[in-house]
Protein backbone atom coordinates (compact mmCIF):
# COMPACT_ATOMS: atom_id res chain seq x y z
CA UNK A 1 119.05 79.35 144.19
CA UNK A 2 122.64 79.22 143.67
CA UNK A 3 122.74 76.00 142.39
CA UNK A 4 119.91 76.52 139.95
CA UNK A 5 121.96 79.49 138.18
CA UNK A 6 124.88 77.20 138.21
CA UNK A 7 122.73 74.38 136.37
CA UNK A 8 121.72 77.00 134.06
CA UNK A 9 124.80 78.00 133.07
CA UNK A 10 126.39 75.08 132.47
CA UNK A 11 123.13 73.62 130.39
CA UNK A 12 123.60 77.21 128.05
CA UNK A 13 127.88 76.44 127.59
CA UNK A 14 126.58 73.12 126.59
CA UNK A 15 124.43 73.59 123.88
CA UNK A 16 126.73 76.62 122.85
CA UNK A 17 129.74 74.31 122.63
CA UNK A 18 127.53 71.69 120.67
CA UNK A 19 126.45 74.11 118.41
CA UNK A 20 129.61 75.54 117.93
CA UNK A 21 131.35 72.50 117.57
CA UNK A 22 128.35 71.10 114.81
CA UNK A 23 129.47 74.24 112.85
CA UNK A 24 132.98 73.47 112.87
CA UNK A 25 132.59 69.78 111.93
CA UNK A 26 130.29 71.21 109.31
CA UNK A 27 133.26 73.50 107.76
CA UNK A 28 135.75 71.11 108.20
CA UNK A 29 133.51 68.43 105.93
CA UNK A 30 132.42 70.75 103.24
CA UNK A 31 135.99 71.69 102.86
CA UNK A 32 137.14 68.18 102.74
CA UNK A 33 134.63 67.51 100.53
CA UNK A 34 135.38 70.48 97.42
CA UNK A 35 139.02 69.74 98.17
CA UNK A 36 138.71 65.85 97.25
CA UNK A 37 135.84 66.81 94.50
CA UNK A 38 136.91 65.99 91.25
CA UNK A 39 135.63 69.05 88.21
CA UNK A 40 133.67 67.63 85.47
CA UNK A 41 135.54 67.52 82.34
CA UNK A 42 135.35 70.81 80.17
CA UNK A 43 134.04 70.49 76.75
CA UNK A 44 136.58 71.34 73.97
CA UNK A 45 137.17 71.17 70.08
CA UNK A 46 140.10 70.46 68.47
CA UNK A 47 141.95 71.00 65.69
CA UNK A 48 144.84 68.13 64.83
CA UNK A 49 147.77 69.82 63.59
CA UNK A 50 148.64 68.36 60.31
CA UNK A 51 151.30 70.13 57.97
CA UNK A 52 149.86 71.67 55.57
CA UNK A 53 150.71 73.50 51.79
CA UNK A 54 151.56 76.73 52.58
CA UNK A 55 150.41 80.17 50.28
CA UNK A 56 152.12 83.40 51.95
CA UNK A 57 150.81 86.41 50.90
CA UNK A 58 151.50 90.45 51.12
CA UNK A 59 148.61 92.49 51.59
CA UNK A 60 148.54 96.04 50.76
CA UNK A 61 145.27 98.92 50.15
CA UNK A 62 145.47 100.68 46.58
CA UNK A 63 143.04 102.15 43.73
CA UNK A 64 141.24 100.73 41.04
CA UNK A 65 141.47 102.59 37.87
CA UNK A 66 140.46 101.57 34.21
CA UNK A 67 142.86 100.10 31.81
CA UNK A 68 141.82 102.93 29.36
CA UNK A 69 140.25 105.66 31.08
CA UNK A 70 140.62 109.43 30.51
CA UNK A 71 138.77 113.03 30.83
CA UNK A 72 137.98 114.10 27.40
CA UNK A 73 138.52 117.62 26.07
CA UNK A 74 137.59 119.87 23.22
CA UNK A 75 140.30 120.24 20.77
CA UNK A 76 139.25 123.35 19.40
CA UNK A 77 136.78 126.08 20.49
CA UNK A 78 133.52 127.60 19.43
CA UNK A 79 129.59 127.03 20.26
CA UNK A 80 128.42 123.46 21.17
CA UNK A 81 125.71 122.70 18.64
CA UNK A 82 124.85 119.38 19.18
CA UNK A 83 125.55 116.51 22.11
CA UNK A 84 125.35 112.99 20.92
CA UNK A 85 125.54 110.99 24.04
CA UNK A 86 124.12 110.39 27.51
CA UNK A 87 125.02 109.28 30.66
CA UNK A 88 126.62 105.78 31.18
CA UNK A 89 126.02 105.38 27.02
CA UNK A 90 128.51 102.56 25.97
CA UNK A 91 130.36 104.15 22.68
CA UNK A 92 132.80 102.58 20.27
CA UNK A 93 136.08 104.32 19.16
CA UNK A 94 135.71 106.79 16.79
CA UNK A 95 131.66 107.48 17.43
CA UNK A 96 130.62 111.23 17.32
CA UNK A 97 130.14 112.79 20.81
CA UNK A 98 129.81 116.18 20.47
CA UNK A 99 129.68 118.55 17.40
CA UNK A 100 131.19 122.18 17.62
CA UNK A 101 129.64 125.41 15.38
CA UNK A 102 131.86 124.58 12.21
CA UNK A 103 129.75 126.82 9.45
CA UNK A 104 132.73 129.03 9.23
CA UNK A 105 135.67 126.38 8.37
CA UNK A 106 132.74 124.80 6.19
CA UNK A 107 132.22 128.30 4.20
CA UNK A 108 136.39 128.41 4.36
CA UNK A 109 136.69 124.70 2.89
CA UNK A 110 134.06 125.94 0.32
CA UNK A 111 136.28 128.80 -0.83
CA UNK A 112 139.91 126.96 -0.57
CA UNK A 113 138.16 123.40 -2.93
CA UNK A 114 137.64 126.15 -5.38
CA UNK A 115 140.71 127.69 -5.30
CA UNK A 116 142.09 124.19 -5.38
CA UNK A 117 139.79 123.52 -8.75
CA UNK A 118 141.21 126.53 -10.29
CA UNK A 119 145.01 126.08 -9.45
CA UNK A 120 144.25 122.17 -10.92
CA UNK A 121 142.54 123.61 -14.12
CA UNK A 122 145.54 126.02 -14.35
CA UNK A 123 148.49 124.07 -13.97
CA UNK A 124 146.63 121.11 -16.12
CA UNK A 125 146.69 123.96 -18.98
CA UNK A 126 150.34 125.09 -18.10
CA UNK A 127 151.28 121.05 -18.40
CA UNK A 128 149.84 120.95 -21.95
CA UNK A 129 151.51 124.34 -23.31
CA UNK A 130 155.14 123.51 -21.97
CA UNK A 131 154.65 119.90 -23.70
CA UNK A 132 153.73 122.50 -26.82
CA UNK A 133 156.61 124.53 -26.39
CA UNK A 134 154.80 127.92 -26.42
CA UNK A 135 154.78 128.05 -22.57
CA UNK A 136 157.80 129.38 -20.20
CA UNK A 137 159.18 126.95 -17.42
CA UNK A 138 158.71 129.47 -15.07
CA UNK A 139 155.02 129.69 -15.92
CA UNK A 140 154.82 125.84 -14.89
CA UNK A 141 156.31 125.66 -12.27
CA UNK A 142 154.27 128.63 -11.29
CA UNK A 143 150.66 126.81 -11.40
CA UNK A 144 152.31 123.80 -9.43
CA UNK A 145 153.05 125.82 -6.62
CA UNK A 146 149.98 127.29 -6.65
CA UNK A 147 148.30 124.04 -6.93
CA UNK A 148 150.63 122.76 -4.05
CA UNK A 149 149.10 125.47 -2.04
CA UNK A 150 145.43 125.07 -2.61
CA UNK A 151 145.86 121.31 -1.62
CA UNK A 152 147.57 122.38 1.39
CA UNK A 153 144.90 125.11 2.46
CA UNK A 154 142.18 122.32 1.84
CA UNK A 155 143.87 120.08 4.17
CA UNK A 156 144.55 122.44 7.11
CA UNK A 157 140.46 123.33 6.59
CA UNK A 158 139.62 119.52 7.15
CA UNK A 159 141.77 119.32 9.63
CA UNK A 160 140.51 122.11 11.50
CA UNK A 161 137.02 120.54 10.75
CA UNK A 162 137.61 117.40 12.64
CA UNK A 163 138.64 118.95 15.88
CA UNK A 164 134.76 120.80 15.79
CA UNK A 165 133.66 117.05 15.38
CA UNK A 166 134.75 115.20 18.77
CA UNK A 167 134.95 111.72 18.81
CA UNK A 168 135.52 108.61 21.12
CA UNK A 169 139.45 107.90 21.40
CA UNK A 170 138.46 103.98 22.38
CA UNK A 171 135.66 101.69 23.37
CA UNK A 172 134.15 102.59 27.05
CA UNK A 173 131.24 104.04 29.07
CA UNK A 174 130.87 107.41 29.05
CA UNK A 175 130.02 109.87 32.20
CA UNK A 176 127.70 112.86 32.71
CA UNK A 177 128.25 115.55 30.35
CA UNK A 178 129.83 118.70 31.75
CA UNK A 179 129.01 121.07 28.65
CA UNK A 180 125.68 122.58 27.67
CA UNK A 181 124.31 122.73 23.96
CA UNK A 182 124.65 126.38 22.91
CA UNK A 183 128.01 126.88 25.55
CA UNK A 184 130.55 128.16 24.51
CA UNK A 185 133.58 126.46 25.14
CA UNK A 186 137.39 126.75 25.11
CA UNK A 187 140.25 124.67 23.73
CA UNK A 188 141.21 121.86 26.94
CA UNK A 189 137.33 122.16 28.29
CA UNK A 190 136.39 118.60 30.06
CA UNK A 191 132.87 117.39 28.28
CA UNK A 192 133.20 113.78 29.84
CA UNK A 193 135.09 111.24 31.14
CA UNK A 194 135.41 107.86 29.46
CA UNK A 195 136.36 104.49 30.51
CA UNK A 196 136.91 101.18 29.74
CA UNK A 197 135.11 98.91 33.17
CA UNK A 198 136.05 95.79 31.16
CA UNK A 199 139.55 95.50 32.20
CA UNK A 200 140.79 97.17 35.15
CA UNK A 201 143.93 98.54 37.27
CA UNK A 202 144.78 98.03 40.73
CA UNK A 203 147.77 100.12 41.98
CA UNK A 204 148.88 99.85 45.41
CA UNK A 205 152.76 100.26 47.36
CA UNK A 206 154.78 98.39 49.16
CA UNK A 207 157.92 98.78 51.68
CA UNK A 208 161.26 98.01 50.03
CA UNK A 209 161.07 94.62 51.48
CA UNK A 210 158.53 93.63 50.53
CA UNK A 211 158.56 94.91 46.73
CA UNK A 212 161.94 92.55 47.07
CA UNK A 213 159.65 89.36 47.44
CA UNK A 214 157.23 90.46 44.38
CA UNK A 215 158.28 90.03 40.89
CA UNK A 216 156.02 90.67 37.36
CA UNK A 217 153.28 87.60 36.70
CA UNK A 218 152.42 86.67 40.56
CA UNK A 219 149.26 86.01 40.75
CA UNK A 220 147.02 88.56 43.13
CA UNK A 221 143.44 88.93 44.69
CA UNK A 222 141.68 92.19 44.85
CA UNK A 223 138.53 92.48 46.90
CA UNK A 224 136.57 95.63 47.70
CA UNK A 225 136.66 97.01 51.21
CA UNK A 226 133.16 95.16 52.34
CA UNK A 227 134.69 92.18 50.87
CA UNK A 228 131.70 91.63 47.82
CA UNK A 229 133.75 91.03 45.77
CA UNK A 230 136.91 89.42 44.30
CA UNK A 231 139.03 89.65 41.15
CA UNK A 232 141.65 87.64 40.75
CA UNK A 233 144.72 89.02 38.38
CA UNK A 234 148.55 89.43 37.71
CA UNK A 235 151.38 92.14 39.00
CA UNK A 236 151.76 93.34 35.52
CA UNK A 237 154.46 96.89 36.58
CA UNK A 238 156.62 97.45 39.34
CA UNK A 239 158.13 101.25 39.62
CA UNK A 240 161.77 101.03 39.14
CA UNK A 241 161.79 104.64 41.72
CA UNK A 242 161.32 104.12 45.12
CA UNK A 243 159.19 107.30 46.31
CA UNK A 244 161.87 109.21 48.64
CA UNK A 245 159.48 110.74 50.68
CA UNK A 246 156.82 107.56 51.63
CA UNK A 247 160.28 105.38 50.79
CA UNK A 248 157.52 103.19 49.32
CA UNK A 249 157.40 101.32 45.80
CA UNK A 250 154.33 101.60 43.62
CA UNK A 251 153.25 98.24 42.11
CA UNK A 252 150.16 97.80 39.09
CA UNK A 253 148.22 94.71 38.83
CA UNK A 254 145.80 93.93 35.91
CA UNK A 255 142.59 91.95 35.91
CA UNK A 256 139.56 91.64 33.96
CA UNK A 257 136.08 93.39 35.59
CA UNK A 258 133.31 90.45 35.29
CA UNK A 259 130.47 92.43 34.86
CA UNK A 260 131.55 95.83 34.94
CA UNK A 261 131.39 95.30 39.26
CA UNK A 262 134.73 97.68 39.59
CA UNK A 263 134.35 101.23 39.75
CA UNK A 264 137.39 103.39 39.07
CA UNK A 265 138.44 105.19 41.69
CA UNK A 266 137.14 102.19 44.13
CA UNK A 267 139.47 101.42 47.54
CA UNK A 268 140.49 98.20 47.05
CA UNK A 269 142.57 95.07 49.31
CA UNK A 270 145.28 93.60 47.21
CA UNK A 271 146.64 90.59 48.14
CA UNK A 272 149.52 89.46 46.07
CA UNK A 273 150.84 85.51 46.20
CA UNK A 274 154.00 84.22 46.70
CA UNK A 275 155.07 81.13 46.25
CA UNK A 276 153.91 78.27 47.95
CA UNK A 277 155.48 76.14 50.57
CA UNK A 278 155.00 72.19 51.92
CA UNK A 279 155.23 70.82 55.02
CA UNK A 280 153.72 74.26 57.23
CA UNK A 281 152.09 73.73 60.60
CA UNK A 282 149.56 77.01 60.02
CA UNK A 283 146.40 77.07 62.40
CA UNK A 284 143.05 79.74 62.88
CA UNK A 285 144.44 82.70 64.59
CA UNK A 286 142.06 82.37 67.27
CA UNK A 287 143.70 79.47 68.82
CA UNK A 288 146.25 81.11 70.39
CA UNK A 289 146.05 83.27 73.13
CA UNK A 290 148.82 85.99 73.93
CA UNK A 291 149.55 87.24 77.24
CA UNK A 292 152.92 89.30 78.71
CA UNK A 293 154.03 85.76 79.34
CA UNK A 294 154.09 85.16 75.45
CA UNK A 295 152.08 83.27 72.81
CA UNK A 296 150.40 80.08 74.00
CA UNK A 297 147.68 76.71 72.52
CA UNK A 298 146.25 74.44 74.84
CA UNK A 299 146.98 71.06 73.70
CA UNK A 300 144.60 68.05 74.49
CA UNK A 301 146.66 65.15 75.86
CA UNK A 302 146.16 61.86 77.31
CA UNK A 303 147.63 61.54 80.74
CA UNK A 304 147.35 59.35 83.55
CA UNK A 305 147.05 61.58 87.26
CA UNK A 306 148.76 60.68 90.56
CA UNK A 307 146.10 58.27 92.05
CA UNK A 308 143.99 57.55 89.47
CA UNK A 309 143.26 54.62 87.64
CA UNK A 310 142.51 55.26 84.23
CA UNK A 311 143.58 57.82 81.43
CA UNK A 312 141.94 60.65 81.10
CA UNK A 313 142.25 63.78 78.36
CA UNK A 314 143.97 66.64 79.79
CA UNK A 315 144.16 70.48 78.70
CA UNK A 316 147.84 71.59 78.96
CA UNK A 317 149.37 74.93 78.28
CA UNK A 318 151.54 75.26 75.59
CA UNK A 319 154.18 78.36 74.51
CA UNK A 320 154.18 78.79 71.10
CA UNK A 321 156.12 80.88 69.08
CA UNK A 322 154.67 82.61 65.67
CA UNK A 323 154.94 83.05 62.49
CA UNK A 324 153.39 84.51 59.03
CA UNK A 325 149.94 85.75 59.27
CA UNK A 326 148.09 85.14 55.99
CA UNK A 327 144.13 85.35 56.05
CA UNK A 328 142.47 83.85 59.20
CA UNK A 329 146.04 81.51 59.30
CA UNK A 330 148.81 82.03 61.21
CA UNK A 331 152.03 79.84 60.79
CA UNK A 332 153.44 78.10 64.21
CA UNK A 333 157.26 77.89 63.70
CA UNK A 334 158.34 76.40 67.67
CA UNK A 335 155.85 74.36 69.92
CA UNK A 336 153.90 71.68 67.97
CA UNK A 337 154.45 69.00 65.65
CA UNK A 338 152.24 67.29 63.80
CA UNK A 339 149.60 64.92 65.45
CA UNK A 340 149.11 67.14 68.15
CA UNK A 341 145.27 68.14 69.34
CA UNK A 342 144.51 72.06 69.60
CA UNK A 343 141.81 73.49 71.13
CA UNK A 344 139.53 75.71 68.65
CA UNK A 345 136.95 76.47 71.35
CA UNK A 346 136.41 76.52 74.96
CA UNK A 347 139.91 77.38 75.63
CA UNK A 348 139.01 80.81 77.54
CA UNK A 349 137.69 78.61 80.49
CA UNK A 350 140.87 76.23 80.71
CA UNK A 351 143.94 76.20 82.90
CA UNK A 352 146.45 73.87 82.46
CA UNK A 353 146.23 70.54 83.68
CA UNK A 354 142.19 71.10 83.06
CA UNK A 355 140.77 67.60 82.73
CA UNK A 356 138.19 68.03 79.26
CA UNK A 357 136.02 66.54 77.10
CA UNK A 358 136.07 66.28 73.12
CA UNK A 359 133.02 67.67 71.51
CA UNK A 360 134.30 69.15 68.00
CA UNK A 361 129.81 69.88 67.51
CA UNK A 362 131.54 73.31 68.91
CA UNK A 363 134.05 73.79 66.44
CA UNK A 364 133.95 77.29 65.10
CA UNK A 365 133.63 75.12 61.65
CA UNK A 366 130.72 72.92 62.73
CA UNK A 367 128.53 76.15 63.76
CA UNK A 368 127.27 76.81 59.67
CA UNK A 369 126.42 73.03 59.20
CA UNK A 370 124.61 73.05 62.05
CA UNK A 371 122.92 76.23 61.33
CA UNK A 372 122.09 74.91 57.89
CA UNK A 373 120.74 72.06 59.47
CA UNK A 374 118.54 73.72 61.95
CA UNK A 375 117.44 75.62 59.45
């Protein structure tokens, strides 16, 4: 009995220790064999670095106003009897807008032309009898002033006349009318506003610096904030004040509105030009990749590893150190020189010394073409 328990026992520490041992052999070999595995190359694209011709650029945010644009006011009060306009009407420069009650100054210029007739008939009469002798000088010079009086009353009349009569200072579109026919209204009242769409204003600020870099003539971009659209005009002022309390300096560029698409008023981008400069290494700011470490690429290299026997294109890690941003560019000052292979996509699964593949199908460029052709 004894010896059949014994029997047992050793068959069970048998086929425990084989089992055991069949699971250790089994972890040993699966880690020998993802430690000796070689990864399958990554696909990349790349972007060679090639020196390029360099635009910098200042952005800033201003206002779009009108080249000629103003609120237009009554000149002179009284009862609004007639409004010759509507809304968003195109008018040229000296068109009639709105006519004021004028029946009194009319009945007044009615009175003084006939006082004027009189004081012409009189001193005609006065000339004739002082060439006759039988006249005094004082008589004369009497009927002149008179006459010089008459013309004078006549003219302050009309002139009174054509402030009832409002009328377009320049050539614009005008807005809704604030007045009322039959209102009355009171010398400075707003009726409208009027502006010229056809050539507009951008004016924006800048720090002291950069005012510094920008001078009269450079060229400039202005784009609305959903990016529809895009003028492209000149820095035509520069505000010889700096603003003490925003210590910023107030610039004005000038550019023509195709097709009236500029509203005054409008928020606006301005981007203004400076000169260019050759020889730049400037790539898409979403090749590099910043970390507390610093700013880094991953460059695609041919290399040779320990043990192998052929070349092979390797990802490596390189520190970078930046530049100017301008647009979707940014310029690389220290790191690269020209030839070298950047990696525009597929970088966010790399670490250095990655082994990868070169498939520029997913270049960040190539994905509209191939849209376009799908499509």
């Amino acid at each position: 009995m004894i010896k059949r328990f014994i029997i047992a026992i050793l068959a069970l520490a048998l086929v425990g220790g084989g089992i055991v041992g069949f699971n250790l052999f089994k972890a040993k070999m699966i880690a020998q064999y993802f430690a000796t595995m070689k990864p399958a190359p990554s696909p990349v694209s790349v972007t060679e670095v090639v020196p390029v011709r360099w635009t910098p650029g200042i952005e800033a945010i201003g206002t779009a106003t009108a080249a000629q644009g103003t609120d237009i006011a009554t000149e002179a009060s009284g009862v609004v009897r007639e409004i010759r306009f509507k809304s968003n009407d195109v008018v040229a420069k000296g068109q009639v807008l709105v006519q004021i009650d004028d029946r009194q100054e009319r009945a007044d210029l009615a009175a003084a032309q006939a006082a004027l007739d009189l004081a012409e008939v009189t001193l005609k009469r006065a000339r004739e009898l002082a060439q006759r002798g039988v006249s005094a000088t004082t008589t004369l010079d009497s009927a002149e002033a008179s006459a010089t009086e008459a013309r004078s009353n006549v003219a302050k009349i009309e002139a009174v006349l054509t402030t009832k009569q409002l009328t377009a200072p320049f050539d614009g579109t005008i807005g809704i009318p604030q007045i009322e026919v039959g209102q009355y209204v009171t010398t400075g009242t707003t009726y409208a506003t009027l502006q010229d769409r056809g050539h507009m204003r951008a004016d924006f600020t800048l720090t002291e610096q950069q005012a510094n870099q920008v001078g009269p003539g450079m060229p400039v971009t202005v784009t609305t904030e959903v990016g529809d659209l895009s003028l492209s005009g000149t820095v035509t002022g520069i505000e010889p004040k700096i603003d003490p309390n925003s210590r910023l300096v107030t610039l004005r560029a000038d550019m023509p509105n195709d097709g009236d698409k500029l509203t005054p008023g409008q928020f606006v981008h301005v981007r203004v030009d400076l000169p260019a400069e050759e020889g730049v290494i400037a790539l898409p700011q979403t090749v590099v990749s910043s970390s507390l470490y610093g700013d880094s690429v991953f460059v695609v290299r041919e290399e040779t590893p320990e043990g192998a026997d052929a070349a092979q294109l390797i990802a490596k890690q390189v520190f970078v150190k930046l530049g100017r941003r301008s647009g979707e560019k940014i310029e690389i000052t220290e790191g690269l020189k020209a030839g070298d292979k950047v990696v525009n996509a597929g970088q966010n699964k790399l670490t250095s010394g990655a082994p990868v593949v070169i498939d520029n199908s997913l270049s960040p460029d190539a994905a509209p073409a191939a849209d376009a052709a799908g499509n």
